[in-house]
N, C-alpha and C. Protein backbone atom coordinates (compact mmCIF):
# COMPACT_ATOMS: atom_id res chain seq x y z
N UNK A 1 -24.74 24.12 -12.17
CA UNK A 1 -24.93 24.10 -10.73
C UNK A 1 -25.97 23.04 -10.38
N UNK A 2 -25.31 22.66 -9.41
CA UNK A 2 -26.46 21.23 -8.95
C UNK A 2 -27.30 21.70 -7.89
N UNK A 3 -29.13 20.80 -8.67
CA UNK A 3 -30.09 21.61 -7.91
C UNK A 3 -29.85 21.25 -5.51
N UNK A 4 -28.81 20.38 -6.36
CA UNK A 4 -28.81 20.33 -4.72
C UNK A 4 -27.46 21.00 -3.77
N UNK A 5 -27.10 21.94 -4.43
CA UNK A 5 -26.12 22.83 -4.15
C UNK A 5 -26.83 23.33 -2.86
N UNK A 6 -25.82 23.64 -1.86
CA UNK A 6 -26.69 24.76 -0.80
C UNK A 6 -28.16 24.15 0.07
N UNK A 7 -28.05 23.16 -0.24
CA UNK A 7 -29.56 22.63 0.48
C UNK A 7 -29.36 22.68 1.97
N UNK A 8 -27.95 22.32 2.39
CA UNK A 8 -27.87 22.89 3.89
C UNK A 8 -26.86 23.52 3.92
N UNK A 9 -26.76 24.63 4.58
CA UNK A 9 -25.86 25.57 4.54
C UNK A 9 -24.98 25.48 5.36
N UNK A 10 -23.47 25.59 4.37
CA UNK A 10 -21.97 25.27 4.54
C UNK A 10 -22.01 25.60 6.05
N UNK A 11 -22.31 26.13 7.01
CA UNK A 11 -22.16 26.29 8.12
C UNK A 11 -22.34 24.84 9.15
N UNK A 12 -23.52 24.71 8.36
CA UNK A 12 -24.07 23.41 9.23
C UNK A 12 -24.19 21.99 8.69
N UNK A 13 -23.34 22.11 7.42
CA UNK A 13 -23.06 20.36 6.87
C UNK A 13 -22.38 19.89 7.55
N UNK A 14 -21.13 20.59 8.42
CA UNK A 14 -19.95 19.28 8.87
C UNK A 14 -20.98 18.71 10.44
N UNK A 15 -21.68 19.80 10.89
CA UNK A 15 -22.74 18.94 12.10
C UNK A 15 -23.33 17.82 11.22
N UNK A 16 -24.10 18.53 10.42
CA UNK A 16 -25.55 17.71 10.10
C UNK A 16 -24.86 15.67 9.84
N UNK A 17 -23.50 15.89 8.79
CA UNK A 17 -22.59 14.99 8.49
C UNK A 17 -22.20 13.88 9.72
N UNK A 18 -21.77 14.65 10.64
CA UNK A 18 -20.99 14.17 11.83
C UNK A 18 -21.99 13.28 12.23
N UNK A 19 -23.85 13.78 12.74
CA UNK A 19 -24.52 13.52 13.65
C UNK A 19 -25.00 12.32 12.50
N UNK A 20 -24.99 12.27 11.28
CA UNK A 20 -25.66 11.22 10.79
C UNK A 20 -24.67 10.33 10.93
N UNK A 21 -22.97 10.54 10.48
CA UNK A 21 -22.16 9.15 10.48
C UNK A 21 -22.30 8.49 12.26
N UNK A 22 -22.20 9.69 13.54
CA UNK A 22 -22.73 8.78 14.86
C UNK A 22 -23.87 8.09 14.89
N UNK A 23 -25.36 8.48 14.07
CA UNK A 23 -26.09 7.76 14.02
C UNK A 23 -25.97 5.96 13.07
N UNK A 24 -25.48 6.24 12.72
CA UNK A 24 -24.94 5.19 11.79
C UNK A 24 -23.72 4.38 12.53
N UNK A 25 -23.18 4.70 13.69
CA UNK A 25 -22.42 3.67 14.13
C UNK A 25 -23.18 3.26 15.11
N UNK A 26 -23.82 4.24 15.87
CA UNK A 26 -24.65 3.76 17.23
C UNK A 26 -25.87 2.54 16.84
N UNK A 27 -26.71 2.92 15.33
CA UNK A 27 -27.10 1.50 14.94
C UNK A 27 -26.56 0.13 14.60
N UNK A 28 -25.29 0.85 14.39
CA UNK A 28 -24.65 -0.75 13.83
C UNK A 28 -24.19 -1.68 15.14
N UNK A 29 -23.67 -0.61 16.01
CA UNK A 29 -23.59 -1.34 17.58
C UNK A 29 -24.69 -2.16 18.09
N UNK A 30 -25.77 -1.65 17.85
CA UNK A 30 -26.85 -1.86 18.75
C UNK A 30 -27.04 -3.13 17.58
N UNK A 31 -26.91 -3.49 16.38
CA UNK A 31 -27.16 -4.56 15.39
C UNK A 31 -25.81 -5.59 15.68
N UNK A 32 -25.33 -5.11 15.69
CA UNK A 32 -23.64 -6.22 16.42
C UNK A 32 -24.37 -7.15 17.83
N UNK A 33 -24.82 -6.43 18.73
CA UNK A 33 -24.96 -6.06 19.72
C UNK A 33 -26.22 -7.76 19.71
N UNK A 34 -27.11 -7.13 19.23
CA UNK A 34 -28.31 -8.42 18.82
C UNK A 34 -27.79 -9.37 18.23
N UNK A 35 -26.80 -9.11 17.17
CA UNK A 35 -26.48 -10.76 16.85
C UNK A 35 -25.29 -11.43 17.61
N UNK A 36 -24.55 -11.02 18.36
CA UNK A 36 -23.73 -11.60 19.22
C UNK A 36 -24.54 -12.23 20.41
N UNK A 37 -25.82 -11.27 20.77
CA UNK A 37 -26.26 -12.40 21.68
C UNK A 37 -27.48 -13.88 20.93
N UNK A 38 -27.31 -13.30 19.93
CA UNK A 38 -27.99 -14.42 19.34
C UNK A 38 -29.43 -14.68 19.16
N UNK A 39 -29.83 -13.24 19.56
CA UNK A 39 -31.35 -12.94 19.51
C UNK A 39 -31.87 -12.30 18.39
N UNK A 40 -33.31 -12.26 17.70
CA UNK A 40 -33.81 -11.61 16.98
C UNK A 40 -33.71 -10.47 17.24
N UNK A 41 -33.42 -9.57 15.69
CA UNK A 41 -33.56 -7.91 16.06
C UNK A 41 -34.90 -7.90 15.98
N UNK A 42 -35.45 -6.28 16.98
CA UNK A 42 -36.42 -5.91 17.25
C UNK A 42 -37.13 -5.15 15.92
N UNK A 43 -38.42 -4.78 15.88
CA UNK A 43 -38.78 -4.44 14.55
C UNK A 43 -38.50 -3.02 14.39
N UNK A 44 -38.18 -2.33 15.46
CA UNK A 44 -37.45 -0.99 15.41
C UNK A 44 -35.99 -1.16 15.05
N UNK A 45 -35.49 -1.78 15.17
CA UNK A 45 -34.03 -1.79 14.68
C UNK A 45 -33.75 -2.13 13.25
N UNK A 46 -35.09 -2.60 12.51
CA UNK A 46 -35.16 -3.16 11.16
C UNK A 46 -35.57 -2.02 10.71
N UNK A 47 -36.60 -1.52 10.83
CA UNK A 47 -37.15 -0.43 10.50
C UNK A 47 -36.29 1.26 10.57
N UNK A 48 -35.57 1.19 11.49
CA UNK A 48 -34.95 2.34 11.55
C UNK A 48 -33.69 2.35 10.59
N UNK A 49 -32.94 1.04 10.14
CA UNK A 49 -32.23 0.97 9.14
C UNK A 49 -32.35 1.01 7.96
N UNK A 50 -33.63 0.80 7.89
CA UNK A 50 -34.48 0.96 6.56
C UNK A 50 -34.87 2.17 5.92
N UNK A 51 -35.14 3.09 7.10
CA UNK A 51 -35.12 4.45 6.76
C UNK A 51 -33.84 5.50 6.61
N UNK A 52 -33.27 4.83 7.61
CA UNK A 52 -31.29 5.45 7.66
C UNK A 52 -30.81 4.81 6.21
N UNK A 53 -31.24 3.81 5.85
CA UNK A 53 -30.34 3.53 4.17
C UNK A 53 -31.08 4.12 2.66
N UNK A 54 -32.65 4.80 3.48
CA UNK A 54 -33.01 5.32 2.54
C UNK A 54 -32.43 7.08 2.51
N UNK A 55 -32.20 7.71 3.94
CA UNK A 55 -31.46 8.65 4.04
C UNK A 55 -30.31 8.78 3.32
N UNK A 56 -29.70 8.09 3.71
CA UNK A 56 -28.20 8.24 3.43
C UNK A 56 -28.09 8.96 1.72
N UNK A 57 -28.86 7.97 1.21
CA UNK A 57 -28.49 8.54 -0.83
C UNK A 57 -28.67 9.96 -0.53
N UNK A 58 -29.69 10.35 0.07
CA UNK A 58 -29.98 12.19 -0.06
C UNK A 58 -28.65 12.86 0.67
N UNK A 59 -28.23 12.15 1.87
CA UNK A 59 -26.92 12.62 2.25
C UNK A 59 -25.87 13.11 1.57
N UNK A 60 -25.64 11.57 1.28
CA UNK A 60 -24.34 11.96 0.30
C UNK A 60 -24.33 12.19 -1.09
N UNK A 61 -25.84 12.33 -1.73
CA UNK A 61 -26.16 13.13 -3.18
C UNK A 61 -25.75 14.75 -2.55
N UNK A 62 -26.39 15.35 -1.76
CA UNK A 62 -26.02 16.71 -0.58
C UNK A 62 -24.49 16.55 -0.68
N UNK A 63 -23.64 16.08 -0.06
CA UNK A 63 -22.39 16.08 -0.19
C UNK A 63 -21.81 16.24 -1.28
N UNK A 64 -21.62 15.28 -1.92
CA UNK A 64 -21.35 15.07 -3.28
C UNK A 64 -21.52 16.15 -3.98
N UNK A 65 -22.78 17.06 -4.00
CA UNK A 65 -23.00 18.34 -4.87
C UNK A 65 -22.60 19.62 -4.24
N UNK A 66 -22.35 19.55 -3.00
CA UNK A 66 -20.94 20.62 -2.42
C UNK A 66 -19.83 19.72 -2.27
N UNK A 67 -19.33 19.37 -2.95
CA UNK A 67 -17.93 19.17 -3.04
C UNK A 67 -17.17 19.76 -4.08
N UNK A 68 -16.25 21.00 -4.18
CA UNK A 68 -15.67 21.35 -5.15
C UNK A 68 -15.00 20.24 -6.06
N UNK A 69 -15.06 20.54 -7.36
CA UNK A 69 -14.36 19.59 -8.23
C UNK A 69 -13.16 19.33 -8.48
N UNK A 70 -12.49 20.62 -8.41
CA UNK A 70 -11.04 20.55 -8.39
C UNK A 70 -10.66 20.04 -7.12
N UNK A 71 -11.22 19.70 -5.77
CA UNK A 71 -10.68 18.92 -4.78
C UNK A 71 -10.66 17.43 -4.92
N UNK A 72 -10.64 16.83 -6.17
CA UNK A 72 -10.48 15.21 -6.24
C UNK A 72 -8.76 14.88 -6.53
N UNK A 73 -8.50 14.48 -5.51
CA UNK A 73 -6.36 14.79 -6.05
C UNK A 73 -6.30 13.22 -5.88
């Protein structure tokens, strides 16, 4: 059993999931968004990706260790 079994409970992974993949498009917009107009990103928009790509591994390590095994078809 993986120590990261259960770290958020099956009730509230498909939210917790959902609200991080919207957070993750709403930054990438807002990064589209700056380089189409051709301006420097702001140091919050560097910074907040920086911490969202350090998130993410714990995410989907969390995922990954509730995912039944026999569901890989």
């Amino acid at each position: 059993m993986s120590t990261l079994t259960n770290v958020i409970p099956a009730s509230q992974r498909k939210v917790v999931y959902a609200v991080f993949a919207v957070i993750g498009v709403l930054l990438g917009a807002v990064q589209v968004a700056y380089g189409a107009a051709d301006t420097d990103q702001p140091t919050w928009l560097i910074v907040t990706w920086a911490v969202y790509g350090f998130l993410s591994g714990a995410v989907g390590a969390t995922a990954g260790s509730n995912t039944p095994a026999d569901s890989a078809e």
